[in-house]
PDB file of N, CA and C in Angstrom:
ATOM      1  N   UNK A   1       0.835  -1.194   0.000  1.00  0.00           N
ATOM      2  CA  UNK A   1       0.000   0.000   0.000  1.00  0.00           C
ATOM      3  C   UNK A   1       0.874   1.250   0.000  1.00  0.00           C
ATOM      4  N   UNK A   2       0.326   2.245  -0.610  1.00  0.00           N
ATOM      5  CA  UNK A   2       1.132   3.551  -0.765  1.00  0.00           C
ATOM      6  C   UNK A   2       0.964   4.266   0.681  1.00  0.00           C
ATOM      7  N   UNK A   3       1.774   4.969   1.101  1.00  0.00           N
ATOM      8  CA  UNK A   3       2.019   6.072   2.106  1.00  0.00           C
ATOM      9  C   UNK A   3       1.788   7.338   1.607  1.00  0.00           C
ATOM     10  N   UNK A   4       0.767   7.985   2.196  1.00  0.00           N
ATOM     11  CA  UNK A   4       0.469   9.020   2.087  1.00  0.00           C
ATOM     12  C   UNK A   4       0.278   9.912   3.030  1.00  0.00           C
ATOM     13  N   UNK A   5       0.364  11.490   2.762  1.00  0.00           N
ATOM     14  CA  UNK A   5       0.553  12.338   3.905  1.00  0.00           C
ATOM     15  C   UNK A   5      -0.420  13.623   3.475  1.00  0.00           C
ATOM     16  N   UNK A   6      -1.543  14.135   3.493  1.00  0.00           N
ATOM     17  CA  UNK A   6      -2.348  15.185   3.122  1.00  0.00           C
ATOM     18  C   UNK A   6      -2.551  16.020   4.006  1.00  0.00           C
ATOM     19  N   UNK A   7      -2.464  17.353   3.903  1.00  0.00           N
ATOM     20  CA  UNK A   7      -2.871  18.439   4.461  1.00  0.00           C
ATOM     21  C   UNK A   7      -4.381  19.007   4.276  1.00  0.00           C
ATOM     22  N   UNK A   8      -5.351  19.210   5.294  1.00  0.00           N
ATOM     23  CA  UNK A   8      -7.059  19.728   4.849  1.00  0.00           C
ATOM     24  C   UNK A   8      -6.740  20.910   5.818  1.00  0.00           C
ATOM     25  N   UNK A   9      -7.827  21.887   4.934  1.00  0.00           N
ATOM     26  CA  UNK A   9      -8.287  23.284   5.720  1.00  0.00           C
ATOM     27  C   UNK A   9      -9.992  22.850   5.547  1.00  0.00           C
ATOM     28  N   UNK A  10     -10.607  22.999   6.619  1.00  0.00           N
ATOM     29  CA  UNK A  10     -12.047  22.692   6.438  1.00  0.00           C
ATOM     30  C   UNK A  10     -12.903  23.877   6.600  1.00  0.00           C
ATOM     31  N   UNK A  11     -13.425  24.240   5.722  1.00  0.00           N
ATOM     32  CA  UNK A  11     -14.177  25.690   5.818  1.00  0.00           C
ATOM     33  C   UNK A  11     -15.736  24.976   5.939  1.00  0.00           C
ATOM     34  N   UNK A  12     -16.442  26.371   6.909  1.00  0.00           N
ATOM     35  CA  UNK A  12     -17.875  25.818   7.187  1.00  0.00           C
ATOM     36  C   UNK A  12     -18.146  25.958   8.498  1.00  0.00           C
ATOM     37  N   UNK A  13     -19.236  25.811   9.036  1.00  0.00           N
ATOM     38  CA  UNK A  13     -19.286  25.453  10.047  1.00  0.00           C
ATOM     39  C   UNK A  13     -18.835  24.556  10.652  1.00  0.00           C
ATOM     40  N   UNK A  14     -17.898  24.943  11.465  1.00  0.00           N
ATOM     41  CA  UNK A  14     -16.755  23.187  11.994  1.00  0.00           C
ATOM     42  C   UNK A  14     -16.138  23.493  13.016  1.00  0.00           C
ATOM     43  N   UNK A  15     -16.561  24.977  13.938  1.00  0.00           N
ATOM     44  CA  UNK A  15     -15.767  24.960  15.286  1.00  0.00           C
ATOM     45  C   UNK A  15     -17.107  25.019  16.341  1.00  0.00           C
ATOM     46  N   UNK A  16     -16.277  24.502  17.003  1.00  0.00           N
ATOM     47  CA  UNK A  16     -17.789  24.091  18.819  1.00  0.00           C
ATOM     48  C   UNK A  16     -18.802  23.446  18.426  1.00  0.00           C
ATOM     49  N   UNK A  17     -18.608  22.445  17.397  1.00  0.00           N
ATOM     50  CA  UNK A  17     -19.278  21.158  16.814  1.00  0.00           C
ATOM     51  C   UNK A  17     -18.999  19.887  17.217  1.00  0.00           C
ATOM     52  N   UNK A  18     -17.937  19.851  17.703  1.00  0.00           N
ATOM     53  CA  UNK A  18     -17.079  18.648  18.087  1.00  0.00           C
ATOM     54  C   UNK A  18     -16.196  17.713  16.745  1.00  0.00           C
ATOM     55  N   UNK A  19     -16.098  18.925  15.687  1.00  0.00           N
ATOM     56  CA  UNK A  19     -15.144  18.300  14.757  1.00  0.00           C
ATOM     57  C   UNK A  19     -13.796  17.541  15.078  1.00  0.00           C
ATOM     58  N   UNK A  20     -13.350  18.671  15.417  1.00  0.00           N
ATOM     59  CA  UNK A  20     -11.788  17.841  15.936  1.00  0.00           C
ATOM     60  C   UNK A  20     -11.797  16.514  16.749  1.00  0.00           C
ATOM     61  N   UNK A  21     -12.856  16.290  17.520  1.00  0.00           N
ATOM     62  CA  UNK A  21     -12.856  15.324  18.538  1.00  0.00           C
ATOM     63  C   UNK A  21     -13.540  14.233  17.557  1.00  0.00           C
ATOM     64  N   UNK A  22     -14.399  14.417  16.946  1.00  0.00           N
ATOM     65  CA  UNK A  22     -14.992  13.276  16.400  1.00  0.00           C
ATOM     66  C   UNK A  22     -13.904  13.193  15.100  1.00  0.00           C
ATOM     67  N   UNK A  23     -13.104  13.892  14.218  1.00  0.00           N
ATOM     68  CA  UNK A  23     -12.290  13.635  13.287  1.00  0.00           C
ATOM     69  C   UNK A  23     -10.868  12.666  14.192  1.00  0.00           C
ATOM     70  N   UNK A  24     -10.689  12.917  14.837  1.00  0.00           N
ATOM     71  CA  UNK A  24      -9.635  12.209  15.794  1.00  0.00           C
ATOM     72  C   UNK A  24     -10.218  10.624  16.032  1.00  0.00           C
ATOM     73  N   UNK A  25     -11.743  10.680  16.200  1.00  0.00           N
ATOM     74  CA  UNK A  25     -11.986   9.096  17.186  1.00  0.00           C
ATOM     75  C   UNK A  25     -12.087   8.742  15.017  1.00  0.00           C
ATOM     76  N   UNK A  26     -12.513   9.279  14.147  1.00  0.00           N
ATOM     77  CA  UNK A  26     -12.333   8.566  12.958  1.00  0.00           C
ATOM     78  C   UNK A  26     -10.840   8.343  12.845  1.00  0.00           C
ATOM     79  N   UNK A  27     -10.100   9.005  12.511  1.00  0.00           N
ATOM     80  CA  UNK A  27      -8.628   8.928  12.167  1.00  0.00           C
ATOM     81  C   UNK A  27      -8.078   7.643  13.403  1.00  0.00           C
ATOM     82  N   UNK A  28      -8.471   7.432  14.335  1.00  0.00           N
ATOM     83  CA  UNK A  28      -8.168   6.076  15.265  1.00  0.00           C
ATOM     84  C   UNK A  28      -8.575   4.806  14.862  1.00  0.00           C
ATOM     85  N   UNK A  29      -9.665   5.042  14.365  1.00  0.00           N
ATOM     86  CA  UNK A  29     -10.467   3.341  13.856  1.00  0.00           C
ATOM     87  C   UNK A  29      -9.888   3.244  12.684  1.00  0.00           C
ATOM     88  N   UNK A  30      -9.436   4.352  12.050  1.00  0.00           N
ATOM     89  CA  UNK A  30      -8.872   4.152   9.976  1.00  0.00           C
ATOM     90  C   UNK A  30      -7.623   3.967  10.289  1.00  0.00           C
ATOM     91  N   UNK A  31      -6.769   4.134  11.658  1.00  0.00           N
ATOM     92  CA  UNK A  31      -4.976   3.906  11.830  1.00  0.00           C
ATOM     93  C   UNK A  31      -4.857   5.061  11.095  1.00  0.00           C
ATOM     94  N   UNK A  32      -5.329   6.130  10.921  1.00  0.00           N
ATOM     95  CA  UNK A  32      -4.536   7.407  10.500  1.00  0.00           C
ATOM     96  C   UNK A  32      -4.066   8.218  11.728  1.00  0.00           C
ATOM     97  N   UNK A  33      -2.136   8.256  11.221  1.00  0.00           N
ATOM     98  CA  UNK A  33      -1.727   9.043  12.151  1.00  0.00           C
ATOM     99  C   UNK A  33      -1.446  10.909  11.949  1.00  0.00           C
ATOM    100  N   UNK A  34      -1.776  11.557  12.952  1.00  0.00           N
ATOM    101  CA  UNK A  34      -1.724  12.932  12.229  1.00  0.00           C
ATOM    102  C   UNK A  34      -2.137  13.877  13.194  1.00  0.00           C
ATOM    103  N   UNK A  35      -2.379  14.574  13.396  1.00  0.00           N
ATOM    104  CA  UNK A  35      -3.213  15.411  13.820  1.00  0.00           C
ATOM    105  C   UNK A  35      -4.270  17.146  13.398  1.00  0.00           C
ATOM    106  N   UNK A  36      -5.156  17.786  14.354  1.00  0.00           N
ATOM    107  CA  UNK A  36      -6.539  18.551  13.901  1.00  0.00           C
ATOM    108  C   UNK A  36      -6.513  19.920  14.882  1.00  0.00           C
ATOM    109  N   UNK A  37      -6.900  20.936  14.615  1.00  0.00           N
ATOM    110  CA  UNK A  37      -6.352  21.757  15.410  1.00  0.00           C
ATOM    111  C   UNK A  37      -7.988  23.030  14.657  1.00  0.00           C
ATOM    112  N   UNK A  38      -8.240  23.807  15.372  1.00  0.00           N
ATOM    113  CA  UNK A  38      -9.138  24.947  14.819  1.00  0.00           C
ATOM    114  C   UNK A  38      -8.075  25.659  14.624  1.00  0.00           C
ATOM    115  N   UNK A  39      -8.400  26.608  13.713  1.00  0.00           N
ATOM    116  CA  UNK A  39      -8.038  28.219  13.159  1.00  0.00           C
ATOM    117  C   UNK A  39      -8.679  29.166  13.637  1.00  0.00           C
ATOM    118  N   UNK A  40      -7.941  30.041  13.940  1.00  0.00           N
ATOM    119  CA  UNK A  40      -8.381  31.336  14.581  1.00  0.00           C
ATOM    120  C   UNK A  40      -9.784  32.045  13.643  1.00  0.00           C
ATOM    121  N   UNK A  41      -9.382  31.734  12.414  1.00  0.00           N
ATOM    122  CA  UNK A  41     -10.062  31.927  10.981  1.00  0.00           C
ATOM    123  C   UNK A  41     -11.420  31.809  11.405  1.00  0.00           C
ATOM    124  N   UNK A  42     -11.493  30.525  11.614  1.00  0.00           N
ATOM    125  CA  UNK A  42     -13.023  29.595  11.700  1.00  0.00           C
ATOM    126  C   UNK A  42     -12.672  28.206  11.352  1.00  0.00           C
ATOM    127  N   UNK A  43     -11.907  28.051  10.353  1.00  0.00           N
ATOM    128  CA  UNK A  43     -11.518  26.680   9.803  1.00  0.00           C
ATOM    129  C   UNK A  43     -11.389  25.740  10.844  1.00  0.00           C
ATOM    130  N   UNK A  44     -10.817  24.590  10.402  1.00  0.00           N
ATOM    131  CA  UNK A  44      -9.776  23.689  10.693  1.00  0.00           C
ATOM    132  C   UNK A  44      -9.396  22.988  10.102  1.00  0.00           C
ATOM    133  N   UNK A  45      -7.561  23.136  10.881  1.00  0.00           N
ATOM    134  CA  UNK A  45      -6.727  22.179  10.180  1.00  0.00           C
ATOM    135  C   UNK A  45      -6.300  20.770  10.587  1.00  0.00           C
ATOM    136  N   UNK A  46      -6.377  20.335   9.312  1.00  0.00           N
ATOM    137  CA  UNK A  46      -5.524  18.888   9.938  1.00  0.00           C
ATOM    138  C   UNK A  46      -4.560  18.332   8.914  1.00  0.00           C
ATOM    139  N   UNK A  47      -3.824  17.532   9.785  1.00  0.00           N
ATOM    140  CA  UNK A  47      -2.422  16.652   8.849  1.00  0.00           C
ATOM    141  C   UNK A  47      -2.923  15.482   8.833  1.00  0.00           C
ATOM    142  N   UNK A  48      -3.152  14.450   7.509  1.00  0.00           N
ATOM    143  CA  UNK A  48      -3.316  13.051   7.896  1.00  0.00           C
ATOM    144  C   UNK A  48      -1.966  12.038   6.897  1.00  0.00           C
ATOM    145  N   UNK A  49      -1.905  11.259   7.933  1.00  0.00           N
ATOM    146  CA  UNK A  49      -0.660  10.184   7.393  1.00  0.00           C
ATOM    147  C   UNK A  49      -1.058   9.027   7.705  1.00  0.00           C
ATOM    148  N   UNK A  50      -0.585   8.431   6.395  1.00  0.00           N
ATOM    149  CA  UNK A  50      -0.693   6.923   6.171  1.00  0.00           C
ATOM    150  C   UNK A  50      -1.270   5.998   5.215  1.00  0.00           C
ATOM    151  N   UNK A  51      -1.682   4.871   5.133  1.00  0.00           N
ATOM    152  CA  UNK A  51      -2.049   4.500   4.000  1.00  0.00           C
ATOM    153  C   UNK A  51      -3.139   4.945   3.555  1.00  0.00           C
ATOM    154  N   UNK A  52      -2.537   4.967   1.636  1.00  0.00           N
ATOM    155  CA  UNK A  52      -3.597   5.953   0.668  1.00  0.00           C
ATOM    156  C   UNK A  52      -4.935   5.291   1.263  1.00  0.00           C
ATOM    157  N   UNK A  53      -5.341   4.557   1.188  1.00  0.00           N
ATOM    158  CA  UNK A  53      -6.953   4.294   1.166  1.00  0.00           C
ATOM    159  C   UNK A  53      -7.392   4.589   2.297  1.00  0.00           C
ATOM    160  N   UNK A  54      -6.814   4.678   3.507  1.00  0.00           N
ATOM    161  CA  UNK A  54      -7.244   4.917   5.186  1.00  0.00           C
ATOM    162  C   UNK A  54      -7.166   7.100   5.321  1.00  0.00           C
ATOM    163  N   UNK A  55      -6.301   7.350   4.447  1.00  0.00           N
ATOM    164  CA  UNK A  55      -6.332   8.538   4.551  1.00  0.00           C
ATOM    165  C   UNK A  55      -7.183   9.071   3.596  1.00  0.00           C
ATOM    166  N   UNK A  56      -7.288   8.679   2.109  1.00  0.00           N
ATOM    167  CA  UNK A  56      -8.627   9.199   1.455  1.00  0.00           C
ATOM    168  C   UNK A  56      -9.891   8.705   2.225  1.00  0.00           C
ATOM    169  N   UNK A  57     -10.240   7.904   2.948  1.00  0.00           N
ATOM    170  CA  UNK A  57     -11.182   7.600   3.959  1.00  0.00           C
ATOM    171  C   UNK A  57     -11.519   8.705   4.919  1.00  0.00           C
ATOM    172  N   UNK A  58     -10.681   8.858   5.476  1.00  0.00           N
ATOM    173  CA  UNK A  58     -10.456  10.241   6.295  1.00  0.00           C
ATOM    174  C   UNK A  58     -11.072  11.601   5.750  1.00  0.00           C
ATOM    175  N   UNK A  59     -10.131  11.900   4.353  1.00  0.00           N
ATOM    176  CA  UNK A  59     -10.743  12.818   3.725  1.00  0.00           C
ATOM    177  C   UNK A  59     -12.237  12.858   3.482  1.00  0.00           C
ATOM    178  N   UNK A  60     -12.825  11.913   3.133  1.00  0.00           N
ATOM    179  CA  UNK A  60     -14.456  11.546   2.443  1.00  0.00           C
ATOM    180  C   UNK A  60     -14.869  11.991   3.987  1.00  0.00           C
ATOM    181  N   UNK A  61     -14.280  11.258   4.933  1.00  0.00           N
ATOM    182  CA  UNK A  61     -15.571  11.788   6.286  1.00  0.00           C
ATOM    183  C   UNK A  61     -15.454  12.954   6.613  1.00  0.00           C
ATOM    184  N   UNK A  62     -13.957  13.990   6.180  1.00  0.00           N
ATOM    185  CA  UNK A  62     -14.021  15.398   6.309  1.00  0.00           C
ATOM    186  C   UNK A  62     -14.647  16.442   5.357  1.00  0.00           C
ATOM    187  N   UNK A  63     -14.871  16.050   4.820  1.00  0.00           N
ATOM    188  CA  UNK A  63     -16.013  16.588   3.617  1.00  0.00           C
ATOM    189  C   UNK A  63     -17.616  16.100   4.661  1.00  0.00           C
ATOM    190  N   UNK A  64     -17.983  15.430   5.294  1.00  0.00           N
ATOM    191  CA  UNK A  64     -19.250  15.767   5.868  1.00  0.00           C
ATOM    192  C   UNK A  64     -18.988  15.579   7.296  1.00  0.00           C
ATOM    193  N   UNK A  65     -18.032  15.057   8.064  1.00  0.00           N
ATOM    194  CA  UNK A  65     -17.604  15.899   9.704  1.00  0.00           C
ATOM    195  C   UNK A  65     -18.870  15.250  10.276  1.00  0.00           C
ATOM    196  N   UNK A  66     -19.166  16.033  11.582  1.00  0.00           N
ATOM    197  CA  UNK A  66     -20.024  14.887  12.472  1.00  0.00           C
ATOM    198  C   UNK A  66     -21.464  15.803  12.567  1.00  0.00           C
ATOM    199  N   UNK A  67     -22.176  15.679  12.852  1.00  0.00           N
ATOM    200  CA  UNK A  67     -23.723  15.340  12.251  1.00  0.00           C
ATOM    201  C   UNK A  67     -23.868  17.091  12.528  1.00  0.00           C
ATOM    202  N   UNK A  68     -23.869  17.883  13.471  1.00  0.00           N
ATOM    203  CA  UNK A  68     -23.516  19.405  13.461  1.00  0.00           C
ATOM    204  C   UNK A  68     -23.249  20.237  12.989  1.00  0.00           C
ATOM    205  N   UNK A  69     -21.746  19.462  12.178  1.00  0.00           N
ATOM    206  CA  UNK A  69     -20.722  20.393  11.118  1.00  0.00           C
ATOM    207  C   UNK A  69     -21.739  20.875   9.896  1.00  0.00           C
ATOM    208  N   UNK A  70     -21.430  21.792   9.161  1.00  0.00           N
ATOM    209  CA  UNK A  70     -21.720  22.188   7.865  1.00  0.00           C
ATOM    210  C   UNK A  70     -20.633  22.520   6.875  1.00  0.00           C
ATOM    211  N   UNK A  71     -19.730  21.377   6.398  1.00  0.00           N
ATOM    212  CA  UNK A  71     -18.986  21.564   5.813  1.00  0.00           C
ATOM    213  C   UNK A  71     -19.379  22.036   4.296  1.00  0.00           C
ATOM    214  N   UNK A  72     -18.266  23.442   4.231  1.00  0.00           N
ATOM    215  CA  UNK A  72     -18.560  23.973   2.753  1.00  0.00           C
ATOM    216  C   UNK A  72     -18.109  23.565   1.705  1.00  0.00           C
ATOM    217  N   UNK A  73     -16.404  23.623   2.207  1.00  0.00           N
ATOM    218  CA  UNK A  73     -15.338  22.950   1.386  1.00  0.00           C
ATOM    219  C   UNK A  73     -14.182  22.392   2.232  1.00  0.00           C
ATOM    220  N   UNK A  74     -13.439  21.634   1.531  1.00  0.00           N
ATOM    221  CA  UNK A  74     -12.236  20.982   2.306  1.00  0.00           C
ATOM    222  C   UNK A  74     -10.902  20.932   0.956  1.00  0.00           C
ATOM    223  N   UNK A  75     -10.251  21.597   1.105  1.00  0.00           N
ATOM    224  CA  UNK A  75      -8.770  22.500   0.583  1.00  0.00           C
ATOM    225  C   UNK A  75      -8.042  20.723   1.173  1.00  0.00           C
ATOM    226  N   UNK A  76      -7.906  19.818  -0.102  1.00  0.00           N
ATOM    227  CA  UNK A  76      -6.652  18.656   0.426  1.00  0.00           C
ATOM    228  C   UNK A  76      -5.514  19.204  -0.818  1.00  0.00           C
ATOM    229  N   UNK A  77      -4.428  19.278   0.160  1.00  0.00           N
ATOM    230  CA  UNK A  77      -3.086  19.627  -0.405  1.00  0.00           C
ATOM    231  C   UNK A  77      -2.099  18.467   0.038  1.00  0.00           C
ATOM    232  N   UNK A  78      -1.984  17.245  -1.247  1.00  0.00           N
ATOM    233  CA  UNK A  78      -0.766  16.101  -1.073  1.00  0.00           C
ATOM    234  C   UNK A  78       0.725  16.290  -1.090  1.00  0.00           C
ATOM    235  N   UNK A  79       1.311  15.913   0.514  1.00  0.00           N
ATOM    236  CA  UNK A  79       2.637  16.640   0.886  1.00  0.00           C
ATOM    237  C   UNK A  79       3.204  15.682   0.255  1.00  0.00           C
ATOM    238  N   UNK A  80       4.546  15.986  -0.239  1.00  0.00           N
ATOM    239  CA  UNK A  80       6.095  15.490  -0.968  1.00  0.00           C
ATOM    240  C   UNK A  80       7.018  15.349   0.650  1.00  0.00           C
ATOM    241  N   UNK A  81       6.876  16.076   0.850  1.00  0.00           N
ATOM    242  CA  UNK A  81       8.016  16.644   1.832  1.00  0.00           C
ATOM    243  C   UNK A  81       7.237  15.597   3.588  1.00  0.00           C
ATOM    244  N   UNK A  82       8.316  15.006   4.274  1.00  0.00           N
ATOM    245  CA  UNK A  82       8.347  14.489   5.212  1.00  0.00           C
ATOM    246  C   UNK A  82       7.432  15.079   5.666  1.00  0.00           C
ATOM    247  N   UNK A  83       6.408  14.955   6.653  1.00  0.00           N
ATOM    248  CA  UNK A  83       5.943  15.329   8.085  1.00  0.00           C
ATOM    249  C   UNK A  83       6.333  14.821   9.215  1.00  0.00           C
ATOM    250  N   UNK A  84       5.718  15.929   9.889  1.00  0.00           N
ATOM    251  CA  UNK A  84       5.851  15.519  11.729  1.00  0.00           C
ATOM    252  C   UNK A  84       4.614  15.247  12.315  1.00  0.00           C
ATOM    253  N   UNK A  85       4.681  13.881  12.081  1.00  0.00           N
ATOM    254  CA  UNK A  85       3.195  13.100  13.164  1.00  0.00           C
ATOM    255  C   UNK A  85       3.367  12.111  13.557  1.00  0.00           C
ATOM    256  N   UNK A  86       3.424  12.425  15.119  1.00  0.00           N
ATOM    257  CA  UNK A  86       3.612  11.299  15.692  1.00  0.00           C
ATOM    258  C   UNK A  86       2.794   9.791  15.797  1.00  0.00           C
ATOM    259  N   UNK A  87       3.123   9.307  16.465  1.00  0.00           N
ATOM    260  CA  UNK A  87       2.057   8.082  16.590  1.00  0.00           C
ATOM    261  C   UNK A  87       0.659   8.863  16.693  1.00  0.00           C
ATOM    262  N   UNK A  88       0.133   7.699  16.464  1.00  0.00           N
ATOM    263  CA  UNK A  88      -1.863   8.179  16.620  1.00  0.00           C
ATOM    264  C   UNK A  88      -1.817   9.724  15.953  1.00  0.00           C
ATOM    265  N   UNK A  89      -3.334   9.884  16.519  1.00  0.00           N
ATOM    266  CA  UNK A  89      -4.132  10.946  15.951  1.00  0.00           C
ATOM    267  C   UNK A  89      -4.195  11.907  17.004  1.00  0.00           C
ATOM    268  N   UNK A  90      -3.741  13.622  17.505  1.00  0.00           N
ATOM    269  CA  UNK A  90      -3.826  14.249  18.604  1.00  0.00           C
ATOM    270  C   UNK A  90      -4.594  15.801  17.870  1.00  0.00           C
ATOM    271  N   UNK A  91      -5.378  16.115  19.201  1.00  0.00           N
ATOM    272  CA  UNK A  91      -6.286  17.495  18.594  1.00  0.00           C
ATOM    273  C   UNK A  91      -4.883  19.068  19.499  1.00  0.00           C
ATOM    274  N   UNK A  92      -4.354  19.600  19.062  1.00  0.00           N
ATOM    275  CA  UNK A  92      -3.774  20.395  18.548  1.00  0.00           C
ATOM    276  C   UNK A  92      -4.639  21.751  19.617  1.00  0.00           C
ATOM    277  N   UNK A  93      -3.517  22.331  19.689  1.00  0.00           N
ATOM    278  CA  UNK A  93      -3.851  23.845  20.421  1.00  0.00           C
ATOM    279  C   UNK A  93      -4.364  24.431  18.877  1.00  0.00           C
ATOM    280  N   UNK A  94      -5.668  25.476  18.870  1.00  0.00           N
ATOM    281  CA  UNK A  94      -5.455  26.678  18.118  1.00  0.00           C
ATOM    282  C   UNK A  94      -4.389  27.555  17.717  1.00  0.00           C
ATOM    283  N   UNK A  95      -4.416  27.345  16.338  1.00  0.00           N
ATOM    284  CA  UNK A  95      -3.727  28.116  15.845  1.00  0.00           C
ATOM    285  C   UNK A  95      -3.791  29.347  15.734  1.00  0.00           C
TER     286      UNK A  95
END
């Protein structure tokens, strides 16, 4: 399986929804390691790593987020360049 590493900005309604928390308990059951953080913006960001099909998985549930969210759009940008993510999936101070 391929290794993959994607960057999302999630625009929409997606903060004090419980995005980050419910994108984290998904990214645990798919073995995506990475982590999710809000934007000062409104957004949120997240890093996901690992295998292509567990992380386009990821992506598909960040495009509709947990039953609250109103996702508008989701900005995936596929990294070249190493990341830093540790084991598991962690929700991130505001940026």
């Amino acid at each position: 399986m391929a290794f993959v590493q994607k960057h999302l900005i999630v625009h929409g309604y997606v903060q004090g929804v419980g995005y980050r928390g419910s994108m984290a308990q998904a990214a645990e059951v798919l073995g995506v390691h990475g982590w999710v953080r809000n934007r000062r913006n409104g957004t949120v960001e997240a890093l996901a790593v690992g295998d292509a099909p567990a992380v386009d998985a990821l992506v598909d549930w960040a495009r509709r987020g947990p039953p609250e969210a109103r996702v508008e759009r989701v900005e995936v940008v596929e990294m070249t360049e190493p990341a830093q993510a540790a084991a598991g999936f962690m929700q991130r101070e505001t940026l």
